[in-house]
N, C-alpha and C. Protein backbone atom coordinates (compact mmCIF):
# COMPACT_ATOMS: atom_id res chain seq x y z
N UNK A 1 -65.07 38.33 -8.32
CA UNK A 1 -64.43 38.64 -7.07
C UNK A 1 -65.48 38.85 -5.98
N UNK A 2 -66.72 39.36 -6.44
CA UNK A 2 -67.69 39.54 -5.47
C UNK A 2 -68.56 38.44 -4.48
N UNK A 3 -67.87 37.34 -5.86
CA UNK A 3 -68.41 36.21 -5.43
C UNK A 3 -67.61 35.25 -4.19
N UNK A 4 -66.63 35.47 -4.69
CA UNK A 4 -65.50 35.59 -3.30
C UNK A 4 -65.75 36.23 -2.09
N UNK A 5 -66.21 36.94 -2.34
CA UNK A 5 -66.27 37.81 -0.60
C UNK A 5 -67.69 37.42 -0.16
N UNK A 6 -68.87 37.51 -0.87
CA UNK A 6 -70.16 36.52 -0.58
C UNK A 6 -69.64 35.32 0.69
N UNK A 7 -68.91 34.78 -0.46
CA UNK A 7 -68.42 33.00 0.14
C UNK A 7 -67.94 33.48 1.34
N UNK A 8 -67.03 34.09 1.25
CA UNK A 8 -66.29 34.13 2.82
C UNK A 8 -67.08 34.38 3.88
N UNK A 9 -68.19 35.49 3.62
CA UNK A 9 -69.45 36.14 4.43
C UNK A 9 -70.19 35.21 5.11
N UNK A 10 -70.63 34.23 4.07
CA UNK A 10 -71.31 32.88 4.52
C UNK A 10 -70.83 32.33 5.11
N UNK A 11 -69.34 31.63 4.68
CA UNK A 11 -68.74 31.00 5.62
C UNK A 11 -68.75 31.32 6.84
N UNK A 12 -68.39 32.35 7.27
CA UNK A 12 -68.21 32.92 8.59
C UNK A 12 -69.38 32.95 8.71
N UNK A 13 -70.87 33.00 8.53
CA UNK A 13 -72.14 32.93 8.96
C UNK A 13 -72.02 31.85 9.59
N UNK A 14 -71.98 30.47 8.70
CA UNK A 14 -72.30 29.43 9.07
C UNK A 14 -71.49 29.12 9.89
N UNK A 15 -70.15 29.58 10.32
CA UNK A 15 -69.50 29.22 11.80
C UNK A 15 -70.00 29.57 12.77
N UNK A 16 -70.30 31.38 12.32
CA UNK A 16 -71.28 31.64 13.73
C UNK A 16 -72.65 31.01 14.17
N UNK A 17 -73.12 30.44 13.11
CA UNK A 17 -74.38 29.29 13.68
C UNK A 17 -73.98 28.06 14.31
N UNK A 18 -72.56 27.24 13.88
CA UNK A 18 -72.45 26.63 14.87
C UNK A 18 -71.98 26.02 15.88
N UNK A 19 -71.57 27.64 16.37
CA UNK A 19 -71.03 27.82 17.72
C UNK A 19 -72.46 27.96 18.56
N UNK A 20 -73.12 28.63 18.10
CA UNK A 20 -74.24 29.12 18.86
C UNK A 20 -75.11 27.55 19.01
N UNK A 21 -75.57 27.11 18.09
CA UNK A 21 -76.42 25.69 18.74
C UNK A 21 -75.63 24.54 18.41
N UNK A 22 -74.54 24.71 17.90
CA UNK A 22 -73.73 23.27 17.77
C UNK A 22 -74.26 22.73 16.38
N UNK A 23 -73.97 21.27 16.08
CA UNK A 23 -73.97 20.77 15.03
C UNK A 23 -75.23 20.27 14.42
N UNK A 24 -75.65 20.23 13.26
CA UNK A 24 -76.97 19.80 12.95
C UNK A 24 -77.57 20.20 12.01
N UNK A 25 -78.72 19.56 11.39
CA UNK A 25 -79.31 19.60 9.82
C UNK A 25 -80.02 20.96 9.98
N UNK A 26 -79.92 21.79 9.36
CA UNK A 26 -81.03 22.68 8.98
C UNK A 26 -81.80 22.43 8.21
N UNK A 27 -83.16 21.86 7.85
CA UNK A 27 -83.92 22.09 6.66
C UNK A 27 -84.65 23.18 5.88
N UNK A 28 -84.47 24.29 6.84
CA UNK A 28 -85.15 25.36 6.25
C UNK A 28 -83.60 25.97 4.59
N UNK A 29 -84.52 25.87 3.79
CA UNK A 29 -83.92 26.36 2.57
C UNK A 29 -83.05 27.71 3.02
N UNK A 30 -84.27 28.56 3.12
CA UNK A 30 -83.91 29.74 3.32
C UNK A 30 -82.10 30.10 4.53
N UNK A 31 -82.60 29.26 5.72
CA UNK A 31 -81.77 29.54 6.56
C UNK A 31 -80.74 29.35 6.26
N UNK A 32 -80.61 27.86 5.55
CA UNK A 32 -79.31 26.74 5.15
C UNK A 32 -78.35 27.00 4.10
N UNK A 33 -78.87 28.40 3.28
CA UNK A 33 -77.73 29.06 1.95
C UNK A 33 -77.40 28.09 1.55
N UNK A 34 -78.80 26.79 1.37
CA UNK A 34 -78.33 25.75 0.14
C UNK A 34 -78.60 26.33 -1.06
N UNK A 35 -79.13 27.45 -1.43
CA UNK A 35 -79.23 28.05 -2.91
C UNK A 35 -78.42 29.01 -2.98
N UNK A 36 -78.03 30.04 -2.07
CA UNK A 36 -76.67 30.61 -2.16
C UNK A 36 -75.37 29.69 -2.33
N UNK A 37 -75.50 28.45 -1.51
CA UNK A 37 -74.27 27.70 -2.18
C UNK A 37 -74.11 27.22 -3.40
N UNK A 38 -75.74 26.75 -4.06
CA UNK A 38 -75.51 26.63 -5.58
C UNK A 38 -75.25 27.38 -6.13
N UNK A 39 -75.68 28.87 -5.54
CA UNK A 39 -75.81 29.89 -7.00
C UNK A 39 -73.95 29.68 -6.71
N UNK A 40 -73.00 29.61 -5.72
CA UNK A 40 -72.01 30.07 -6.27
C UNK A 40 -70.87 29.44 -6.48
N UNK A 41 -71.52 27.95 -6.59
CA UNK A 41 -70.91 27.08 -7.20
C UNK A 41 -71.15 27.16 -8.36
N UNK A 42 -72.35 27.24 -9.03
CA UNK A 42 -72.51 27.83 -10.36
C UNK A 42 -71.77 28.52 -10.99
N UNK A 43 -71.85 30.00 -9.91
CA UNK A 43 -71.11 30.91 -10.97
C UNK A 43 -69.46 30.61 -10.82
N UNK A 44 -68.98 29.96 -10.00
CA UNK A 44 -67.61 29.63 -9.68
C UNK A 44 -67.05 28.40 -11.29
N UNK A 45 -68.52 27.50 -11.59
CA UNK A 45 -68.06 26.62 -12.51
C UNK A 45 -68.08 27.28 -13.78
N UNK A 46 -69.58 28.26 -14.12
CA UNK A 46 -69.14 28.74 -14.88
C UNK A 46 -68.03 29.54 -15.33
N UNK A 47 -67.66 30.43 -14.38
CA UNK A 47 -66.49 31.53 -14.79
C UNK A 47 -65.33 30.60 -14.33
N UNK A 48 -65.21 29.88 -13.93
CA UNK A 48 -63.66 29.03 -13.71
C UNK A 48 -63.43 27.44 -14.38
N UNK A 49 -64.35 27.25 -15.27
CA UNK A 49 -64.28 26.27 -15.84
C UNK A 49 -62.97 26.21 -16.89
N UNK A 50 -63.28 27.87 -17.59
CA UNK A 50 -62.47 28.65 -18.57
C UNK A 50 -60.90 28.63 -18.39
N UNK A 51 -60.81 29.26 -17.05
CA UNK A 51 -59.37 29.02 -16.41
C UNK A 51 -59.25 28.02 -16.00
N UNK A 52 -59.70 27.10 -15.23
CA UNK A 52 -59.48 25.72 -14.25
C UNK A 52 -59.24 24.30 -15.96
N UNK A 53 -59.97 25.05 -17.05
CA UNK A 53 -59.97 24.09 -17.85
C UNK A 53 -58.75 24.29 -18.88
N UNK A 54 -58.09 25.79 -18.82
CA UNK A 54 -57.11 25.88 -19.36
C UNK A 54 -55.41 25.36 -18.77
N UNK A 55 -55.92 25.56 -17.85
CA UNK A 55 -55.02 25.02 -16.66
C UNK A 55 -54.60 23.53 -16.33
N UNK A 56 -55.43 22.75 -16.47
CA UNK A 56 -55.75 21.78 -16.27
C UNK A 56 -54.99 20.90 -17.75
N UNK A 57 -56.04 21.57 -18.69
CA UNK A 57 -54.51 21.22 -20.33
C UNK A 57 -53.72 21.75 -20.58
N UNK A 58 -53.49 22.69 -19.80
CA UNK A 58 -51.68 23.12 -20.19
C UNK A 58 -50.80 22.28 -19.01
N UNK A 59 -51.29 21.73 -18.07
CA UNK A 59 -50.54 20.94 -17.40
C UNK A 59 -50.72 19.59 -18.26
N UNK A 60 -51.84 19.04 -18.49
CA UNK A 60 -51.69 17.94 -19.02
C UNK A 60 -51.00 17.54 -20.16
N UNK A 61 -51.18 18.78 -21.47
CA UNK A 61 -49.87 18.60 -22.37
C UNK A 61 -48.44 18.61 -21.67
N UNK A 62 -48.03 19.73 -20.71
CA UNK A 62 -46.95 19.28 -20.25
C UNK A 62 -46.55 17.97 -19.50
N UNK A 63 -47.35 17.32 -19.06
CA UNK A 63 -47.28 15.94 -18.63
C UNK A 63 -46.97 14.73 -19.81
N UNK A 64 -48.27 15.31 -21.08
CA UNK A 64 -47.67 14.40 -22.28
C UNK A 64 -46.19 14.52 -22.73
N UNK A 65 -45.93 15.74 -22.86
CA UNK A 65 -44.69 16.02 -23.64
C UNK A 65 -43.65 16.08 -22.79
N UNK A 66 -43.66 15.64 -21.41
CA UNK A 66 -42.51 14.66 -20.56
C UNK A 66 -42.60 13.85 -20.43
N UNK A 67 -43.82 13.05 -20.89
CA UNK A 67 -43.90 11.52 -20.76
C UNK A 67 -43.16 11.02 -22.31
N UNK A 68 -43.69 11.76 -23.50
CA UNK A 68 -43.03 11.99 -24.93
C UNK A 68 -41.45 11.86 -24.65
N UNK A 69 -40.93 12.82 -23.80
CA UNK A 69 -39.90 13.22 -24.03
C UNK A 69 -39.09 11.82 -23.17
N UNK A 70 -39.34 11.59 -21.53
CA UNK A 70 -38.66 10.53 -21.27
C UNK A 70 -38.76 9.39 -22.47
N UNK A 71 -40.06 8.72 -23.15
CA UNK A 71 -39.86 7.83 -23.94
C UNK A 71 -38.92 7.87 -25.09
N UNK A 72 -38.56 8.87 -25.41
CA UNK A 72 -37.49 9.47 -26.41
C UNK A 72 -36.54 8.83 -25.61
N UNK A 73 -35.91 9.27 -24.87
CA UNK A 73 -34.77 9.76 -24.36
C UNK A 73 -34.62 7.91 -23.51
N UNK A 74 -35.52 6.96 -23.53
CA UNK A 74 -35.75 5.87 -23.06
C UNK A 74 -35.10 4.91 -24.73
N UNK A 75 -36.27 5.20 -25.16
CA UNK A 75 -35.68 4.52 -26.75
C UNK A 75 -33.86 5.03 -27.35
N UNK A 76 -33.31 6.12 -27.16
CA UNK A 76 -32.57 6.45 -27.71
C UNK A 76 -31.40 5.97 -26.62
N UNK A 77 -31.86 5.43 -25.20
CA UNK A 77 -31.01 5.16 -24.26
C UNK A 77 -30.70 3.48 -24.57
N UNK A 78 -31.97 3.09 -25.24
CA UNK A 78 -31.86 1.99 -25.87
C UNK A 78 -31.15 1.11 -26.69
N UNK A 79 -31.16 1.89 -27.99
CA UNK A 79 -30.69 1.95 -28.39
C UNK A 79 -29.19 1.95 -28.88
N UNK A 80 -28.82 3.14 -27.91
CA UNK A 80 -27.36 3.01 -27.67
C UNK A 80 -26.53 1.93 -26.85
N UNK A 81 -27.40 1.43 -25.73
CA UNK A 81 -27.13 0.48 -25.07
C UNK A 81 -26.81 -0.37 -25.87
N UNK A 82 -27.99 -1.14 -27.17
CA UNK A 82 -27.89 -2.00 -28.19
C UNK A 82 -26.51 -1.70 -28.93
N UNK A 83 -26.53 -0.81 -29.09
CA UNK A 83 -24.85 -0.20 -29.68
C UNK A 83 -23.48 -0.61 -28.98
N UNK A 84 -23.50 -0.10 -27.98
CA UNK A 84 -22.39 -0.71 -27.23
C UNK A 84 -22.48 -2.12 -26.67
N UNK A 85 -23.19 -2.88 -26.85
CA UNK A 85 -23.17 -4.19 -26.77
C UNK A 85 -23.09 -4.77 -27.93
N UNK A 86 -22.90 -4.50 -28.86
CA UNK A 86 -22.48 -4.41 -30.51
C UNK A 86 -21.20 -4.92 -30.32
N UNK A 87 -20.70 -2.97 -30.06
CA UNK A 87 -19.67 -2.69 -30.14
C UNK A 87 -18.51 -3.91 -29.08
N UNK A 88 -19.30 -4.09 -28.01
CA UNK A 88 -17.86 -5.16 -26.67
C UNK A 88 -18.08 -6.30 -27.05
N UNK A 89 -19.19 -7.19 -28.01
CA UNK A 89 -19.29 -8.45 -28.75
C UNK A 89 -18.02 -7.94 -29.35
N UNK A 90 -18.11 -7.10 -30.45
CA UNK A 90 -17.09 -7.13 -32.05
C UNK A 90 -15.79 -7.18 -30.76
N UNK A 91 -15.51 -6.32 -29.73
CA UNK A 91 -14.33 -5.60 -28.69
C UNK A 91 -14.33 -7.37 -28.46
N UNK A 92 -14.64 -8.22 -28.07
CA UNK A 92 -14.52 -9.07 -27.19
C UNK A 92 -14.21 -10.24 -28.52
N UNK A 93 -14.45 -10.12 -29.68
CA UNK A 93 -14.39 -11.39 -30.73
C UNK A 93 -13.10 -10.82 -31.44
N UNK A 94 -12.75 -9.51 -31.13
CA UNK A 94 -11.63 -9.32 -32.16
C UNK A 94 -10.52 -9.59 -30.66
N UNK A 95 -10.62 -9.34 -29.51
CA UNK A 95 -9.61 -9.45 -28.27
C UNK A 95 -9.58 -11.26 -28.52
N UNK A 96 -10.25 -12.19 -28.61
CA UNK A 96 -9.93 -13.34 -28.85
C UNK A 96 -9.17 -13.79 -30.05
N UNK A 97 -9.78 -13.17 -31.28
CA UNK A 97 -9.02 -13.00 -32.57
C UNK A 97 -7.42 -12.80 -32.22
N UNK A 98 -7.10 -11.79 -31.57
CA UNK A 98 -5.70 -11.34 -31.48
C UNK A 98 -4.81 -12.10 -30.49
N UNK A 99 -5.53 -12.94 -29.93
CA UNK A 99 -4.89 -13.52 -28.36
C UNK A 99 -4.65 -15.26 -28.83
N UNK A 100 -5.54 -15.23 -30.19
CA UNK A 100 -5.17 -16.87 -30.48
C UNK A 100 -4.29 -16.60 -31.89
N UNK A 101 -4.35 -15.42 -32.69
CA UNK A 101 -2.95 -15.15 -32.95
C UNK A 101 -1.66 -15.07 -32.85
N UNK A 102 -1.85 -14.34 -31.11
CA UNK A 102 -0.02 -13.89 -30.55
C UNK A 102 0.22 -15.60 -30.11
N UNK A 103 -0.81 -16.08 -29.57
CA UNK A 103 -0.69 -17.54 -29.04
C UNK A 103 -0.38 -18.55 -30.33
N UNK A 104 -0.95 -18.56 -31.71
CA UNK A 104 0.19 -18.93 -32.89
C UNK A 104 1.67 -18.41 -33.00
N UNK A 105 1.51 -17.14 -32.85
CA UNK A 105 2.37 -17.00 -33.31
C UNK A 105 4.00 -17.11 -31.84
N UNK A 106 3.59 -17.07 -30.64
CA UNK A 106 4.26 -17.28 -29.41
C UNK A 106 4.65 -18.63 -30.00
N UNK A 107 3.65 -20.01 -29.92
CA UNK A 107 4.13 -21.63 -29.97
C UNK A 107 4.96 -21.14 -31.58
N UNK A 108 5.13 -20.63 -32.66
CA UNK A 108 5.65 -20.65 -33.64
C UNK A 108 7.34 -20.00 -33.67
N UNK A 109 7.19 -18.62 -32.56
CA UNK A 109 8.25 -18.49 -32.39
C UNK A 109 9.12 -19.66 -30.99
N UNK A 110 8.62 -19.79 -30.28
CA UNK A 110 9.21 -20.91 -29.55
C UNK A 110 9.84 -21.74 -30.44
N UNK A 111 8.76 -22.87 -31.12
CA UNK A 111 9.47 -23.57 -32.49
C UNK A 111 11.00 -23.26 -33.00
N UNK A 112 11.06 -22.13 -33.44
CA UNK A 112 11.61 -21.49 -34.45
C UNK A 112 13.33 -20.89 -32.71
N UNK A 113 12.77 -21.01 -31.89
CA UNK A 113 13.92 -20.62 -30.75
C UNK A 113 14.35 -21.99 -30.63
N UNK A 114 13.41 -23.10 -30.18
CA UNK A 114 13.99 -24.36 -29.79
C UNK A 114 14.71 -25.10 -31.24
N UNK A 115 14.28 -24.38 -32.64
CA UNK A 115 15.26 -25.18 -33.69
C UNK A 115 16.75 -24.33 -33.61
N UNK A 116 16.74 -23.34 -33.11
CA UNK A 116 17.98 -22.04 -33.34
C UNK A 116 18.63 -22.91 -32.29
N UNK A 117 18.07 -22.92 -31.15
CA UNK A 117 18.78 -23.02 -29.83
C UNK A 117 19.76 -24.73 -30.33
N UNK A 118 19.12 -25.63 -30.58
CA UNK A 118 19.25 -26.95 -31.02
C UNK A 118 20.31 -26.70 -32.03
N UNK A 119 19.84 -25.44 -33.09
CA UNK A 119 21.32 -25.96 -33.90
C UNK A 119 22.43 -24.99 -33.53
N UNK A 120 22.48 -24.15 -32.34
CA UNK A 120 23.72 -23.73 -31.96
C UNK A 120 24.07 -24.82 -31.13
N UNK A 121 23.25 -25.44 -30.35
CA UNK A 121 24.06 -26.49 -29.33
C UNK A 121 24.60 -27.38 -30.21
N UNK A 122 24.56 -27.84 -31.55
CA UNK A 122 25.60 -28.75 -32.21
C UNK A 122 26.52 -28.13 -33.00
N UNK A 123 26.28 -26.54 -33.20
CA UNK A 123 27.83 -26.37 -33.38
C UNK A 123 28.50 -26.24 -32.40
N UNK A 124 27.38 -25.76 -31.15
CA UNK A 124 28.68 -25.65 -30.11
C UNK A 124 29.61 -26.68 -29.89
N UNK A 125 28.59 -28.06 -29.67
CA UNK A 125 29.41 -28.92 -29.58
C UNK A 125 30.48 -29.73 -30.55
N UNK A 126 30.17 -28.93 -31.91
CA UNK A 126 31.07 -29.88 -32.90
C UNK A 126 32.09 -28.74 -32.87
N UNK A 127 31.86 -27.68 -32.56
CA UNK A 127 33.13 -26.53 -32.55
C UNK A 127 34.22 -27.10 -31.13
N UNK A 128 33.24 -27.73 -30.15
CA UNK A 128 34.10 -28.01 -28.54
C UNK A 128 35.14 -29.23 -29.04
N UNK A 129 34.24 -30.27 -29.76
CA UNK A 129 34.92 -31.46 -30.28
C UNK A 129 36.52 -30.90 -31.09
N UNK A 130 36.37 -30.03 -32.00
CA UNK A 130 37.27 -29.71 -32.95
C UNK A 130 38.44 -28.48 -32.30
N UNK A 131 38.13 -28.44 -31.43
CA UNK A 131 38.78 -27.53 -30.29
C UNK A 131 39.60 -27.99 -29.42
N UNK A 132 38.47 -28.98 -29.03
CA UNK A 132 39.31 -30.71 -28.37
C UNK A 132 40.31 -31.36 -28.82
N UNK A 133 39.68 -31.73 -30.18
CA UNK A 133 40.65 -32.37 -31.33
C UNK A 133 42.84 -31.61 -31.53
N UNK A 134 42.04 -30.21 -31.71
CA UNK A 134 43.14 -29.45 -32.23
C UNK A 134 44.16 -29.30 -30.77
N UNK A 135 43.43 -29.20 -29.70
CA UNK A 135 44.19 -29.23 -28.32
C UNK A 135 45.28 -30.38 -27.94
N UNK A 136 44.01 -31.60 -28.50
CA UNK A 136 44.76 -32.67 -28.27
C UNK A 136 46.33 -33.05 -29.03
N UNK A 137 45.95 -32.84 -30.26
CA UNK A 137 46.87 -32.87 -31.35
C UNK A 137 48.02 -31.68 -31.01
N UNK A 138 47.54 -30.93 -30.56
CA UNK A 138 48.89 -29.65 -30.09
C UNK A 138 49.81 -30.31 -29.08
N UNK A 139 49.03 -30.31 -27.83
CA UNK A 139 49.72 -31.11 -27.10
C UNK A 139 50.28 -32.20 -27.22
N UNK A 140 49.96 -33.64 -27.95
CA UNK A 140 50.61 -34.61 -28.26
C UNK A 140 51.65 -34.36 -28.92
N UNK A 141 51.64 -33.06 -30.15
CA UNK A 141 52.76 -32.67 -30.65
C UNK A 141 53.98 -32.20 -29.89
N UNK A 142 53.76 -31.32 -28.73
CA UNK A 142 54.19 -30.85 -27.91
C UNK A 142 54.95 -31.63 -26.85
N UNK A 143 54.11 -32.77 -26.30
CA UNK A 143 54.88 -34.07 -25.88
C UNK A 143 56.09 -34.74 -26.49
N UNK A 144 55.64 -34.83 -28.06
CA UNK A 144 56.62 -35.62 -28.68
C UNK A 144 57.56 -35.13 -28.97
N UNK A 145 57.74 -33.28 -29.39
CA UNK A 145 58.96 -32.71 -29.06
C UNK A 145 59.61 -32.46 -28.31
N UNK A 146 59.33 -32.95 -26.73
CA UNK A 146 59.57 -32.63 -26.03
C UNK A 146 60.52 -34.05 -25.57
N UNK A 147 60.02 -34.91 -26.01
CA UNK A 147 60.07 -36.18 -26.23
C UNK A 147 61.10 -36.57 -26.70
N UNK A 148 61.24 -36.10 -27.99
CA UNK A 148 62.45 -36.02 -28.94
C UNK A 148 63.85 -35.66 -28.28
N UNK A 149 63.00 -34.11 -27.67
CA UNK A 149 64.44 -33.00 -27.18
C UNK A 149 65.31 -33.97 -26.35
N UNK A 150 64.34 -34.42 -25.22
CA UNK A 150 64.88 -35.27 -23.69
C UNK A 150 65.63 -36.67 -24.64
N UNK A 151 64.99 -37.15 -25.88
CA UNK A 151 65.94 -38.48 -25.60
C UNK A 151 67.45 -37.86 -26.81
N UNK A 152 67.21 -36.71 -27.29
CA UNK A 152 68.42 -36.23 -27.88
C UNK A 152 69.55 -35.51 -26.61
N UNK A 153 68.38 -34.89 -25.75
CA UNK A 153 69.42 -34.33 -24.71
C UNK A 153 70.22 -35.56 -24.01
N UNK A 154 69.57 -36.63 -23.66
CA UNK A 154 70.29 -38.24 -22.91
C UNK A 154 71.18 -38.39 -23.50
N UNK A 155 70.75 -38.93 -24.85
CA UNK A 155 71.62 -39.30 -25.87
C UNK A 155 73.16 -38.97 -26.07
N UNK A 156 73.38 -37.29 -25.93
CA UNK A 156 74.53 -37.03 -26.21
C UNK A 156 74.94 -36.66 -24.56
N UNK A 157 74.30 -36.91 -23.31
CA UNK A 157 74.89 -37.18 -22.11
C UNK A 157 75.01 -37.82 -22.16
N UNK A 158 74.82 -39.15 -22.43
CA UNK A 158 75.23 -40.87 -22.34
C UNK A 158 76.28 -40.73 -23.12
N UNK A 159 76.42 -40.17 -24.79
CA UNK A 159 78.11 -40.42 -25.43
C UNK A 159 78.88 -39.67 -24.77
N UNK A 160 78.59 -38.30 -24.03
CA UNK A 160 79.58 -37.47 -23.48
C UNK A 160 80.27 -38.40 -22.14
N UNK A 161 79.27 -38.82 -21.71
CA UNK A 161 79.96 -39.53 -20.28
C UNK A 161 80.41 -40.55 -20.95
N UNK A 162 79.99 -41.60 -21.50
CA UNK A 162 80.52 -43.13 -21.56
C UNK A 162 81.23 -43.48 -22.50
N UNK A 163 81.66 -42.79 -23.52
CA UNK A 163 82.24 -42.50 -24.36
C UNK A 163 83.82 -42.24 -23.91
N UNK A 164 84.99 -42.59 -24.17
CA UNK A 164 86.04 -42.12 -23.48
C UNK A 164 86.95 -41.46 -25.07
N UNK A 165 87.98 -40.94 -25.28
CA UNK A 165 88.13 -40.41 -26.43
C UNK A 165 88.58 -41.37 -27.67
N UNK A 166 89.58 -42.83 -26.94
CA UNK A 166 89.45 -43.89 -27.83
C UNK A 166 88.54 -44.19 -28.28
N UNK A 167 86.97 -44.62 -27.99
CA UNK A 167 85.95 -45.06 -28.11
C UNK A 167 85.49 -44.39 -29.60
N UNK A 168 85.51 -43.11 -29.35
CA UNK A 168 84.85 -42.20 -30.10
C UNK A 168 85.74 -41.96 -31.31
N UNK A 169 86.90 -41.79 -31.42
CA UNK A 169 87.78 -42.00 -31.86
C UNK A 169 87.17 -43.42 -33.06
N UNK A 170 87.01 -43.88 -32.81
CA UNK A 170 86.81 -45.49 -33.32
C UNK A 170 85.39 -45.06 -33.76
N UNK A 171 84.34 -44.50 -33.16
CA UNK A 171 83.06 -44.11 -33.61
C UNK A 171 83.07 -43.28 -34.91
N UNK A 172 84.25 -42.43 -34.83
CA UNK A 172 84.07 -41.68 -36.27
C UNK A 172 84.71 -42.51 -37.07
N UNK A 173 85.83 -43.19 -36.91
CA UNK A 173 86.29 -44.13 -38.41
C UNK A 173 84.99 -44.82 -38.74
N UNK A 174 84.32 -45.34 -37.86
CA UNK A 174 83.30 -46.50 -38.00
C UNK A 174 82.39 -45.82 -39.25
N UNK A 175 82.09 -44.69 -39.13
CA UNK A 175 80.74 -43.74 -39.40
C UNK A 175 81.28 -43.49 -40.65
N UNK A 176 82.97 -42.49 -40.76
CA UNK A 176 83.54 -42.51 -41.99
C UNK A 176 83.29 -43.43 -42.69
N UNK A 177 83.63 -44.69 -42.30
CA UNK A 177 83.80 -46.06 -43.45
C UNK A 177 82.36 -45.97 -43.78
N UNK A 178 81.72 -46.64 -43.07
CA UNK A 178 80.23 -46.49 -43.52
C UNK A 178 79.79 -45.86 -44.29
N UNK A 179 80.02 -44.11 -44.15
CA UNK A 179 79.85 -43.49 -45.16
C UNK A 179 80.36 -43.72 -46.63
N UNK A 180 81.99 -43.61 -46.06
CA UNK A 180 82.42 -43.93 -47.71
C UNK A 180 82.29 -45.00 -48.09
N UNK A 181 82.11 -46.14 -47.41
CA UNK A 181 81.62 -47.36 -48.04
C UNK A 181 80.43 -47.63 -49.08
N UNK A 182 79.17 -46.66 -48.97
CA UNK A 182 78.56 -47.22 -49.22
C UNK A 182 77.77 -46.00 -50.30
């Protein structure tokens, strides 16, 4: 510490020298506290080598062992990176896997709709035909009884009118004989 306050002493010497003549070499030894400045650089290296050198490697291990530690933490960032690019290959080969599956199996069910769809449209249509059929046949039936009725209804308006009671008269012997004739 003494050596500290020396220094400062000097210092401030040597300002007050040069204010007073300004700037410039001294060669006198004596005047110039070039051996007071060694001695206390000396004793400054010796006694602070101890601390300045402890100092100096306890920062520098801490410098290793964050340079240690980012490279850790670099490799293991690595690493994982390598991992999840693993992982969205397998993510990305099994998402194709499944997409040319549903896409079998989509064109397979289509298939399987356009054979359904195909064979309801021929029953539909053989059910429309037979629907047709049975319509037709109803109605033609329906015509022809109707058919029947009208020429039975004429029929016995034509004997009722044109018929006079002789006539008819003569129509039933006719029918009798016939009958019993034969």
């Amino acid at each position: 510490m003494e050596s500290f306050i020396l220094l400062a002493a000097k210092t401030a010497e040597v300002a007050e020298t040069a204010e007073r003549g300004g700037f410039g070499l001294n060669f006198n030894l004596l005047e110039s506290n070039i051996i007071n400045l060694a001695i206390i650089i000396g004793v400054l290296i010796y006694f602070g080598r101890g601390f300045l050198g402890k100092t100096l490697s306890e920062r520098r291990s801490k410098i290793e062992e964050a340079i240690k530690d980012a490279e850790q933490r670099k490799q293991k960032a690595a690493a994982a990176l390598a991992d999840q690019q693993q992982k969205l290959a397998q993510a990305q080969t099994e998402a194709a896997r499944i997409r040319s599956e549903a896409e079998g199996r989509a064109e397979a069910v289509r298939g399987e709709v356009l054979a359904q769809a195909q064979t309801d449209i021929e029953r539909m249509r053989a059910s429309a035909a037979q629907d047709l059929n049975t319509q037709q046949e109803k109605i033609i039936s329906e015509v022809r009884q109707r058919i029947a009725a009208l020429a039975v209804q004429r029929a016995e308006s034509q004997l009722r009118s044109g018929l006079d009671p002789e006539t008819q008269q003569q129509l039933i012997e006719r029918s009798i004989a016939t009958i019993g004739g034969s």
